[in-house]
C-alpha atoms as a PDB file:
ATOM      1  CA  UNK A   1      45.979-111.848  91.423  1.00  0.00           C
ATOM      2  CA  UNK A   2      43.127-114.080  90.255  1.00  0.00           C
ATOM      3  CA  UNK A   3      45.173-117.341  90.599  1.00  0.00           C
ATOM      4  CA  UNK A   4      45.841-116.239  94.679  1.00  0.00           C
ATOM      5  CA  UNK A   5      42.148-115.595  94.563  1.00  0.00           C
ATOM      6  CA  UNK A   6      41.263-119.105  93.462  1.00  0.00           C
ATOM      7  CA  UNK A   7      44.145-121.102  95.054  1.00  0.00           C
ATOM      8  CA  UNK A   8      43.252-119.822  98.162  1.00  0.00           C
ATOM      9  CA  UNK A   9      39.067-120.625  97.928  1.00  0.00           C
ATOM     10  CA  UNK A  10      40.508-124.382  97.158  1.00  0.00           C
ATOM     11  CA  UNK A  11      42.126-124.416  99.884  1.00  0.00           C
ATOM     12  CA  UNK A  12      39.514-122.795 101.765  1.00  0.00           C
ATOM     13  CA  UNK A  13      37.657-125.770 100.639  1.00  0.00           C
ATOM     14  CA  UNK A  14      39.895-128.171 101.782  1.00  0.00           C
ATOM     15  CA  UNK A  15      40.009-127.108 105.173  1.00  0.00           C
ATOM     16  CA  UNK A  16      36.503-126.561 105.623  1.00  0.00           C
ATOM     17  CA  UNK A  17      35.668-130.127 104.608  1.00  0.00           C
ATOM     18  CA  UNK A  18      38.480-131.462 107.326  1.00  0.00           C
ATOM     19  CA  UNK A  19      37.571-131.967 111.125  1.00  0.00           C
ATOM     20  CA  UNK A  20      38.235-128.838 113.386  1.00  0.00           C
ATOM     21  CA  UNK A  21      39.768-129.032 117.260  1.00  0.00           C
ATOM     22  CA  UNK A  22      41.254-126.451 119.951  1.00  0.00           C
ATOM     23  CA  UNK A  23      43.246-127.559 122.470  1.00  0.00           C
ATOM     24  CA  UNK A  24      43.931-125.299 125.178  1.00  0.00           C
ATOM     25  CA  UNK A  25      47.186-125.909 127.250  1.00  0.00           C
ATOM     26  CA  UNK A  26      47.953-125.356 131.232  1.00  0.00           C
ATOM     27  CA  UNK A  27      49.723-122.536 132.584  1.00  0.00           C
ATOM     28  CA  UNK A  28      52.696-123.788 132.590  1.00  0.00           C
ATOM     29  CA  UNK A  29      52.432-125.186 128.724  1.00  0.00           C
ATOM     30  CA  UNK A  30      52.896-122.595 125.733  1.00  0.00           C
ATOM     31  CA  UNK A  31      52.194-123.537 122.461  1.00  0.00           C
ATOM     32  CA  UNK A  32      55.019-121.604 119.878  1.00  0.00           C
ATOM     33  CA  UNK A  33      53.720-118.484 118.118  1.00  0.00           C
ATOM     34  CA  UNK A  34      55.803-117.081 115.210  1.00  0.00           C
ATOM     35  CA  UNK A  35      55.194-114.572 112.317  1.00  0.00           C
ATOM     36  CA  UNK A  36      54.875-118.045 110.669  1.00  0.00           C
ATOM     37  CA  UNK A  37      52.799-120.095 112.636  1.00  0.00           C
ATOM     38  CA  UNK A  38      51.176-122.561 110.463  1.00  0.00           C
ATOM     39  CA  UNK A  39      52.608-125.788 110.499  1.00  0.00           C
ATOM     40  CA  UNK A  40      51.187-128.776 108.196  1.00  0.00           C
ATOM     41  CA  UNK A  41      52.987-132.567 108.719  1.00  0.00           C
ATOM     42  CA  UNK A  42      52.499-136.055 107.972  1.00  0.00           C
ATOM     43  CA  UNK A  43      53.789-138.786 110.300  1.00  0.00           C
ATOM     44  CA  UNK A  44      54.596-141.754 107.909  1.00  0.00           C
ATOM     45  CA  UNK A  45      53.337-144.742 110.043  1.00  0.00           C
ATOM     46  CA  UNK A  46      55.619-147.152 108.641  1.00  0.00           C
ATOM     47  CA  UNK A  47      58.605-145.600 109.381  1.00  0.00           C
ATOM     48  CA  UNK A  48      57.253-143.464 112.538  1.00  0.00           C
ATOM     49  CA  UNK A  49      58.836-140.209 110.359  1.00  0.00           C
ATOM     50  CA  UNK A  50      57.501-136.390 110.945  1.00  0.00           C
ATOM     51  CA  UNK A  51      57.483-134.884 107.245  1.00  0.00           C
ATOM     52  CA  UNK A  52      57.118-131.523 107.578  1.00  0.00           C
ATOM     53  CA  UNK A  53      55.417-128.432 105.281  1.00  0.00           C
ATOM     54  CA  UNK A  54      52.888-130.751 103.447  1.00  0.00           C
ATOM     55  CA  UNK A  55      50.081-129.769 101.155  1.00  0.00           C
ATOM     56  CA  UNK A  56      46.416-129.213 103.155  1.00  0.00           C
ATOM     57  CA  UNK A  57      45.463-131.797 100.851  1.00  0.00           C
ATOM     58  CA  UNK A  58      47.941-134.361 101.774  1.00  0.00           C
ATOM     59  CA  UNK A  59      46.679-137.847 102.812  1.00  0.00           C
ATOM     60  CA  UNK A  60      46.847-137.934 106.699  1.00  0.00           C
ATOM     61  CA  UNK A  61      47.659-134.034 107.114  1.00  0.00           C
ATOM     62  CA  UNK A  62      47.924-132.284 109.949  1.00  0.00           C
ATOM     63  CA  UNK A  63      47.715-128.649 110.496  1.00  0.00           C
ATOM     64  CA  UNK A  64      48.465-127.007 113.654  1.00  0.00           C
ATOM     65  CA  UNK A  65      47.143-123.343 113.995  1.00  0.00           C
ATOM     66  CA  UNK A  66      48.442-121.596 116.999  1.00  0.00           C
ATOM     67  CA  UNK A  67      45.658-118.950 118.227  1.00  0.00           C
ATOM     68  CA  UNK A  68      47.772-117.394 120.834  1.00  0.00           C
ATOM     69  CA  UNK A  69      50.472-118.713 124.013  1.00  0.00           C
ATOM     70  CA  UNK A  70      47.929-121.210 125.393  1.00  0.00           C
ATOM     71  CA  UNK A  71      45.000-121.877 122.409  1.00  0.00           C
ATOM     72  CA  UNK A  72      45.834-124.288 119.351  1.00  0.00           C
ATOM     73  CA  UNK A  73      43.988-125.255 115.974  1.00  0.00           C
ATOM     74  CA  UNK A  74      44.014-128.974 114.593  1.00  0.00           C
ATOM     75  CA  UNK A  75      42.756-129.520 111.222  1.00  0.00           C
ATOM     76  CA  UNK A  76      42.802-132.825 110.556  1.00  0.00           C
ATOM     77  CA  UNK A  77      40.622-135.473 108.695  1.00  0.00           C
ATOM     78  CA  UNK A  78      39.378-138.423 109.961  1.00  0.00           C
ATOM     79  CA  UNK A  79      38.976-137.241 113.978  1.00  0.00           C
ATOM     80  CA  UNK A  80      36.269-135.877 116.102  1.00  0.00           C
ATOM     81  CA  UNK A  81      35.708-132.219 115.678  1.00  0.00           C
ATOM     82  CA  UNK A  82      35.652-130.284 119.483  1.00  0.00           C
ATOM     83  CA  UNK A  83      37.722-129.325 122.281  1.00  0.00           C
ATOM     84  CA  UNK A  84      40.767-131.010 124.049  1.00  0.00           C
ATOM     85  CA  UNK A  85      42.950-130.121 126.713  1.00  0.00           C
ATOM     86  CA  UNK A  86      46.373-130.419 126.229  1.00  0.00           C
ATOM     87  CA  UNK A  87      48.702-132.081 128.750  1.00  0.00           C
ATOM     88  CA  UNK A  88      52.331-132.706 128.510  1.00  0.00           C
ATOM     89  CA  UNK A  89      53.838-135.648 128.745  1.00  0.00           C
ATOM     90  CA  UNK A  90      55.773-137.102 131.804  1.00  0.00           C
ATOM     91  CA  UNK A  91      58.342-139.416 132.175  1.00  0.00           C
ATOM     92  CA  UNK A  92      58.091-141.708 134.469  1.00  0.00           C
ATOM     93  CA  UNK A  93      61.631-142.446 136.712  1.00  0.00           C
END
């Protein structure tokens, strides 16, 4: 019980040192909630490659955090910490 204990303070740590934004999507964009929501990646620039369930401590991590349908967490180092609003992409014809 004492290793959860301190395995989750360093990641605590981790997290807490990172940058922190919500993004909020329109009403017509849902971000996916699950009874497993978190999801931590790496996109590996050189080959333009998602790897998916990394470490929090990961170089380049990023951890998504949906709140509920329309709010989202981003953990991430290296960005500006605040509020964005999501909009989805559109292709042009």
């Amino acid at each position: 019980m004492l290793t959860i204990i301190e395995i989750g303070n360093m990641v605590a740590e981790v997290l807490l040192g990172m940058n922190w934004q919500t993004f909020c999507s329109g009403e017509h964009e849902s971000f996916l909630i699950s009874d497993d929501p978190v999801i931590a990646h790496v996109i590996d620039s050189q080959t333009n490659r998602v790897h998916l369930r990394m470490g929090v401590g990961s170089p380049g991590v990023n951890v998504w955090f949906p709140l509920c349908r329309n709010i989202c967490l981003r953990i991430v180092k290296g960005e500006e910490s605040g509020y964005v609003e999501w909009f989805p992409l559109v292709s042009g014809t």
